[in-house]
N, C-alpha and C. Protein backbone atom coordinates (compact mmCIF):
# COMPACT_ATOMS: atom_id res chain seq x y z
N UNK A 1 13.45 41.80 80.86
CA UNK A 1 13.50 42.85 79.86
C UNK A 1 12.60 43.99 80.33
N UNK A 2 13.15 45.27 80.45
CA UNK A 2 12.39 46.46 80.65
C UNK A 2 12.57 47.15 79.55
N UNK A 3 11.28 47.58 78.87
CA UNK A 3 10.88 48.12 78.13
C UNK A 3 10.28 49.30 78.27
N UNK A 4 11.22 50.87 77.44
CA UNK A 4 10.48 52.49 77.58
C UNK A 4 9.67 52.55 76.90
N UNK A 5 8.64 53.15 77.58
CA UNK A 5 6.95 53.02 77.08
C UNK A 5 7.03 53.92 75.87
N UNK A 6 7.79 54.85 75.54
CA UNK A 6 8.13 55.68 74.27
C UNK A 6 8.99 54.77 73.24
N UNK A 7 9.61 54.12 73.34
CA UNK A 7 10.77 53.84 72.64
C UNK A 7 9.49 52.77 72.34
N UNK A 8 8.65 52.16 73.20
CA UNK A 8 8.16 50.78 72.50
C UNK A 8 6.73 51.70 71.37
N UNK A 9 6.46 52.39 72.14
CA UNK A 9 5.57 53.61 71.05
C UNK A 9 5.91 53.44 69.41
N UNK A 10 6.86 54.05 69.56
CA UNK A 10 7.61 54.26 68.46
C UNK A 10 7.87 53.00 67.76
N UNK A 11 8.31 51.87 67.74
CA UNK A 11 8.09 50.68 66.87
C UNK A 11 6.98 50.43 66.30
N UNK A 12 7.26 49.92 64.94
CA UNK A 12 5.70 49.28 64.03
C UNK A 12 4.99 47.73 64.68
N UNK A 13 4.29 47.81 64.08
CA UNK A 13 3.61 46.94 65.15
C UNK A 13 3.93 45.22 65.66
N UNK A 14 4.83 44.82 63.89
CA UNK A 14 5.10 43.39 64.27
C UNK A 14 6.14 43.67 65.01
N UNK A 15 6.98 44.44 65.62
CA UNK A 15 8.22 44.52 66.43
C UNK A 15 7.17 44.83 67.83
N UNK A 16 6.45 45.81 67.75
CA UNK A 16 6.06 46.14 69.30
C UNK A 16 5.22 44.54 69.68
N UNK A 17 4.64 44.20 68.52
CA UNK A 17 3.77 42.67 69.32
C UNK A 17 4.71 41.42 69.40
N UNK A 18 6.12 41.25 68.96
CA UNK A 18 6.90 40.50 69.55
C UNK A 18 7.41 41.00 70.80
N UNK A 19 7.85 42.43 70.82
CA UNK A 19 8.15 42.30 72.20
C UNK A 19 7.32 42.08 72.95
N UNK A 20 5.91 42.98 73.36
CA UNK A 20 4.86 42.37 74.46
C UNK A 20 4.81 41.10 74.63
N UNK A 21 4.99 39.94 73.21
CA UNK A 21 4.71 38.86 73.63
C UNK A 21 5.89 38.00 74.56
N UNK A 22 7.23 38.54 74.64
CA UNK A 22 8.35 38.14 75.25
C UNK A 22 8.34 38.68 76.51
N UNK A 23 7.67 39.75 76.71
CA UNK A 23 7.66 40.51 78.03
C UNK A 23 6.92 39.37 79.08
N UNK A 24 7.40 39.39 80.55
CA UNK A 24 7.06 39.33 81.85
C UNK A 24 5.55 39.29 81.60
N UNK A 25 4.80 38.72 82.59
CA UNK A 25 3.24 39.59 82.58
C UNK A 25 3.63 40.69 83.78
N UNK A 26 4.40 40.83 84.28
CA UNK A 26 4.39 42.21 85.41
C UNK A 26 4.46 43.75 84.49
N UNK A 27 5.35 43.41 83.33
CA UNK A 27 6.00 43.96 82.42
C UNK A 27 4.90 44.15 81.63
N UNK A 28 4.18 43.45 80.87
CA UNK A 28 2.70 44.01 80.28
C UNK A 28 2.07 44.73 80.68
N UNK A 29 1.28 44.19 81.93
CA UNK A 29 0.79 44.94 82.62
C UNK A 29 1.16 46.49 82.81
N UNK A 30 2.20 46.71 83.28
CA UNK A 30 2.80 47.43 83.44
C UNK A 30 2.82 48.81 82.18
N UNK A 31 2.97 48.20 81.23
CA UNK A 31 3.23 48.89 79.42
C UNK A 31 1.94 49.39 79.78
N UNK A 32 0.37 48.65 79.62
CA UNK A 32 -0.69 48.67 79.07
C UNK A 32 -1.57 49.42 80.52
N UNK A 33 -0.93 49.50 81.59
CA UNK A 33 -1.54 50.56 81.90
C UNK A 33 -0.53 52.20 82.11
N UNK A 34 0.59 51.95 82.08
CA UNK A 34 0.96 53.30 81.32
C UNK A 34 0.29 54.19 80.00
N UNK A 35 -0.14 53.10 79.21
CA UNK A 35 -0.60 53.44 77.60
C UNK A 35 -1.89 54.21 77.99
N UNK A 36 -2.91 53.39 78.87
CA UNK A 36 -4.17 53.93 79.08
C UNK A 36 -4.36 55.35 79.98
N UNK A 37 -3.09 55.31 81.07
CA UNK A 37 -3.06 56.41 81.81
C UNK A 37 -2.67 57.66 80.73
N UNK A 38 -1.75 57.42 80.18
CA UNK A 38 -1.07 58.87 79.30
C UNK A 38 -2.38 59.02 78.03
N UNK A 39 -2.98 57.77 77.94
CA UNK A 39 -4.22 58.11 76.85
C UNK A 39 -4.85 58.90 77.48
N UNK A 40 -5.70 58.54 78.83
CA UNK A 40 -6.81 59.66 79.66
C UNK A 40 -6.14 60.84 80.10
N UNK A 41 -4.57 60.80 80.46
CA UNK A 41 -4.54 62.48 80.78
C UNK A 41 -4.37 63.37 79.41
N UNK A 42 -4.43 62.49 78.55
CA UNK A 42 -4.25 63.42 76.80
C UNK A 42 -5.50 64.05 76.37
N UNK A 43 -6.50 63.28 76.80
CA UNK A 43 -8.12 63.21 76.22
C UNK A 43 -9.10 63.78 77.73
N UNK A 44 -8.61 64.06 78.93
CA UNK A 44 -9.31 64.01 79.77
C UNK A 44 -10.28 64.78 79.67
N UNK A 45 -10.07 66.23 79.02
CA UNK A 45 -10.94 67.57 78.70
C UNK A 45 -11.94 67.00 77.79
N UNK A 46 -11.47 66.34 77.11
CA UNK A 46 -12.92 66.06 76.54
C UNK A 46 -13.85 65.02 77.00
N UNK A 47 -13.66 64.35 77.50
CA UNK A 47 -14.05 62.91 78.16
C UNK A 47 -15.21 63.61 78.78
N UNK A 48 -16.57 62.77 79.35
CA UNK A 48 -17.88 62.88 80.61
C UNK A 48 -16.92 62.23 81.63
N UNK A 49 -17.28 62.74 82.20
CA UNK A 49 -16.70 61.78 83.77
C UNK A 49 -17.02 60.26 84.23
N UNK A 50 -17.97 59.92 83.19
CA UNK A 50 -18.42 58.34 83.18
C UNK A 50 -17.46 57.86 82.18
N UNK A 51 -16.75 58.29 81.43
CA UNK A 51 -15.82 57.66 80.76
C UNK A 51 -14.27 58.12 81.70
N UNK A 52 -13.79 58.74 82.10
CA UNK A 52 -13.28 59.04 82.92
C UNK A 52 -13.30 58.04 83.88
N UNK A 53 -14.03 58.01 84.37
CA UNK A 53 -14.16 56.76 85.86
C UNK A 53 -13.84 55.17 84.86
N UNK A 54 -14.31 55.01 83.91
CA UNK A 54 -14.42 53.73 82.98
C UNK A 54 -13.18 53.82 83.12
N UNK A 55 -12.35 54.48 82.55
CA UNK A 55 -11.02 54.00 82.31
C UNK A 55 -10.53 54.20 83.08
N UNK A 56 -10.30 54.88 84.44
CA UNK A 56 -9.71 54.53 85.72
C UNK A 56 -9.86 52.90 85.83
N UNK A 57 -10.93 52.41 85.58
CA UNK A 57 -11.27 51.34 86.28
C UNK A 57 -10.60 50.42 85.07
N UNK A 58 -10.52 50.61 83.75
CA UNK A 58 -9.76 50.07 83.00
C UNK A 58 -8.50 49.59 83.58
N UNK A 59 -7.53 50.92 84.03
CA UNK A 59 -6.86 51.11 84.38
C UNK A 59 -6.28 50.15 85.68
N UNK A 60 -6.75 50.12 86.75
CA UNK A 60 -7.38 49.29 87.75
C UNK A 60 -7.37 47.51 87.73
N UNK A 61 -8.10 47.34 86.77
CA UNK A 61 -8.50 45.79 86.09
C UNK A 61 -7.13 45.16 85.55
N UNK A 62 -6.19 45.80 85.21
CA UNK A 62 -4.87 45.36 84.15
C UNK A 62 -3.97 45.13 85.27
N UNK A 63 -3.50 43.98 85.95
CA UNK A 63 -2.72 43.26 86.36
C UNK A 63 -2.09 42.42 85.85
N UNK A 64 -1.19 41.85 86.52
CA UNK A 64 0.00 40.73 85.37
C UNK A 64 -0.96 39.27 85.67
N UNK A 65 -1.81 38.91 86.36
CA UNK A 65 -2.72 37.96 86.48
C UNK A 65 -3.33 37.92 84.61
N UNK A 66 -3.37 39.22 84.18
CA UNK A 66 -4.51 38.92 83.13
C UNK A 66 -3.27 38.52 82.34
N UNK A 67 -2.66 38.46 82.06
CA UNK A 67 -1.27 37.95 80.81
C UNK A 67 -0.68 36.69 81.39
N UNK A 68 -1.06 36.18 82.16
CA UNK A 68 -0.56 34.70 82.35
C UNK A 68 -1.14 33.87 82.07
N UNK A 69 -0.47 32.53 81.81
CA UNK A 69 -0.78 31.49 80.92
C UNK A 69 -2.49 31.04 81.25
N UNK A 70 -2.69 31.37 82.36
CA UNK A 70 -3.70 30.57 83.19
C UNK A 70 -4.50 31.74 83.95
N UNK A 71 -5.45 32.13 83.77
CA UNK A 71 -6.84 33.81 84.42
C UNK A 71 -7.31 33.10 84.86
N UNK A 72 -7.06 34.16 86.66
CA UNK A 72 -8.42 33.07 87.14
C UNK A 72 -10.06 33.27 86.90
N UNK A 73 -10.46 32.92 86.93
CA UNK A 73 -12.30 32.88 86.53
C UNK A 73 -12.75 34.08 86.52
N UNK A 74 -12.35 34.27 87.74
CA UNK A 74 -12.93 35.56 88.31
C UNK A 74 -12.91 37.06 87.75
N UNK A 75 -11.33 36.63 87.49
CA UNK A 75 -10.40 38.24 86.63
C UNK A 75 -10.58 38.24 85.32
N UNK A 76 -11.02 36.79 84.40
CA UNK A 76 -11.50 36.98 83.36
C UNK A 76 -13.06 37.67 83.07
N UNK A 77 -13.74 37.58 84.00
CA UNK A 77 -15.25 37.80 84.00
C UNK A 77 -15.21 39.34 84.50
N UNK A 78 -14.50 39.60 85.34
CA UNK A 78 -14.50 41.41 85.82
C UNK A 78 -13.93 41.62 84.81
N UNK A 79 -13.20 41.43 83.69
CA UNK A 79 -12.62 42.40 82.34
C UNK A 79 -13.47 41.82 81.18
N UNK A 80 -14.17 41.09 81.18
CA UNK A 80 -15.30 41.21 79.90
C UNK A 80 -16.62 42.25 80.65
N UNK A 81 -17.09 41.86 81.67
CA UNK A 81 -17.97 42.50 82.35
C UNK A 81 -17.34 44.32 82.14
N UNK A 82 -16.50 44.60 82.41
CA UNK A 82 -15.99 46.03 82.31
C UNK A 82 -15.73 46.52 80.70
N UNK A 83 -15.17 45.45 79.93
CA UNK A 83 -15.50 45.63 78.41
C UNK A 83 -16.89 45.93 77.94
N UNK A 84 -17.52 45.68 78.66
CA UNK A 84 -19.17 45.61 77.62
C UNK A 84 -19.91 47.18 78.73
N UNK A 85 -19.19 47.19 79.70
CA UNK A 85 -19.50 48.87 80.29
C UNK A 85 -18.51 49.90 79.27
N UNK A 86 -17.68 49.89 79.04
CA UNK A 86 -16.76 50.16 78.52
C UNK A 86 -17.35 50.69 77.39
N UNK A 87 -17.64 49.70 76.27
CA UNK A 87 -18.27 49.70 74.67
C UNK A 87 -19.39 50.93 74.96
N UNK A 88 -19.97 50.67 75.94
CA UNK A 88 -21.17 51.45 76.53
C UNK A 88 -20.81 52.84 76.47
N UNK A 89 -19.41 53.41 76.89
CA UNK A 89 -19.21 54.67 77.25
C UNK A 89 -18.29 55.24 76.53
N UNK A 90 -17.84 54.44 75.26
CA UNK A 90 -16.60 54.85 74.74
C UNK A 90 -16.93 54.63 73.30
N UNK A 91 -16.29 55.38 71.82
CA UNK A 91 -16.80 55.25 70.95
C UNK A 91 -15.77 53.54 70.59
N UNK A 92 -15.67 53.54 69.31
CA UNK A 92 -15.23 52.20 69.38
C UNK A 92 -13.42 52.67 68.82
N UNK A 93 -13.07 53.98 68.10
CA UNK A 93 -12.26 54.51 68.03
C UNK A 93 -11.54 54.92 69.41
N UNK A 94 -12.23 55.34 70.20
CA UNK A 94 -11.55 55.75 71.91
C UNK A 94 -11.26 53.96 72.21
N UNK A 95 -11.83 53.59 71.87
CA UNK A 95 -11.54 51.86 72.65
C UNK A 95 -10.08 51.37 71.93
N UNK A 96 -9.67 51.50 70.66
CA UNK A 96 -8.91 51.07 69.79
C UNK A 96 -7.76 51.45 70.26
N UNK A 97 -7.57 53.25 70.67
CA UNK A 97 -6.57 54.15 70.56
C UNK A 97 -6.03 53.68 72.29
N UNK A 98 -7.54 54.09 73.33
CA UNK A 98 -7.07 53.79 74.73
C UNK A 98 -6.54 52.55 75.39
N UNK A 99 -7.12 51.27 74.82
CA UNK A 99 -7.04 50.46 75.41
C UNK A 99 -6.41 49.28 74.29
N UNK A 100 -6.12 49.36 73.40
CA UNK A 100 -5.38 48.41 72.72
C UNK A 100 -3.43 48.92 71.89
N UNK A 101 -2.98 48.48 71.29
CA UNK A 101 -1.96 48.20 70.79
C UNK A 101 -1.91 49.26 69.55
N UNK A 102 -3.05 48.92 68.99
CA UNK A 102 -3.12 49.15 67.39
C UNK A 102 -2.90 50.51 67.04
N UNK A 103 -2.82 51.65 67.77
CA UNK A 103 -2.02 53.15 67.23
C UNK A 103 -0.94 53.13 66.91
């Protein structure tokens, strides 16, 4: 299933979180760093460049490894470790809008 990152926009949320949850992890991945890229080029003007670089690296971190049944150690610990830099540089509203589902 390929899913348009607009068309899945546009659904309310118990429809957009069944589909993610039916999706591929290549296919997640995939959604959730489109979402974060079109978030930072929307917001970039206002952003410090330490949030800027954060979410590059957000950006970066989101592979189909993290949506499979089984993370390895490693890739779980570089995305909490980058979450808690993250919290650091971002209000908790920029965290909600950039990096999660819930808009």
């Amino acid at each position: 299933m390929t899913i348009d990152y607009q068309h899945f926009r546009g659904m309310g949320w118990s429809d957009r979180l069944a589909i993610f949850n039916a999706l591929p992890a290549t296919e997640k991945a995939a959604l959730v760093q489109t979402h974060i890229s079109r978030w930072l080029d929307a917001h970039r003007a206002e952003l410090a460049p330490a949030q800027i670089e954060i979410l590059e690296a957000n950006i970066r971190v989101v592979r189909a490894e993290l949506y499979e049944d089984t993370v390895p150690d490693e890739l779980l610990r570089a995305a909490k470790q980058l979450e808690s830099r993250t919290a650091a540089l971002l209000s908790r509203e920029q965290m909600r809008e950039a990096l999660t589902m819930h808009w």
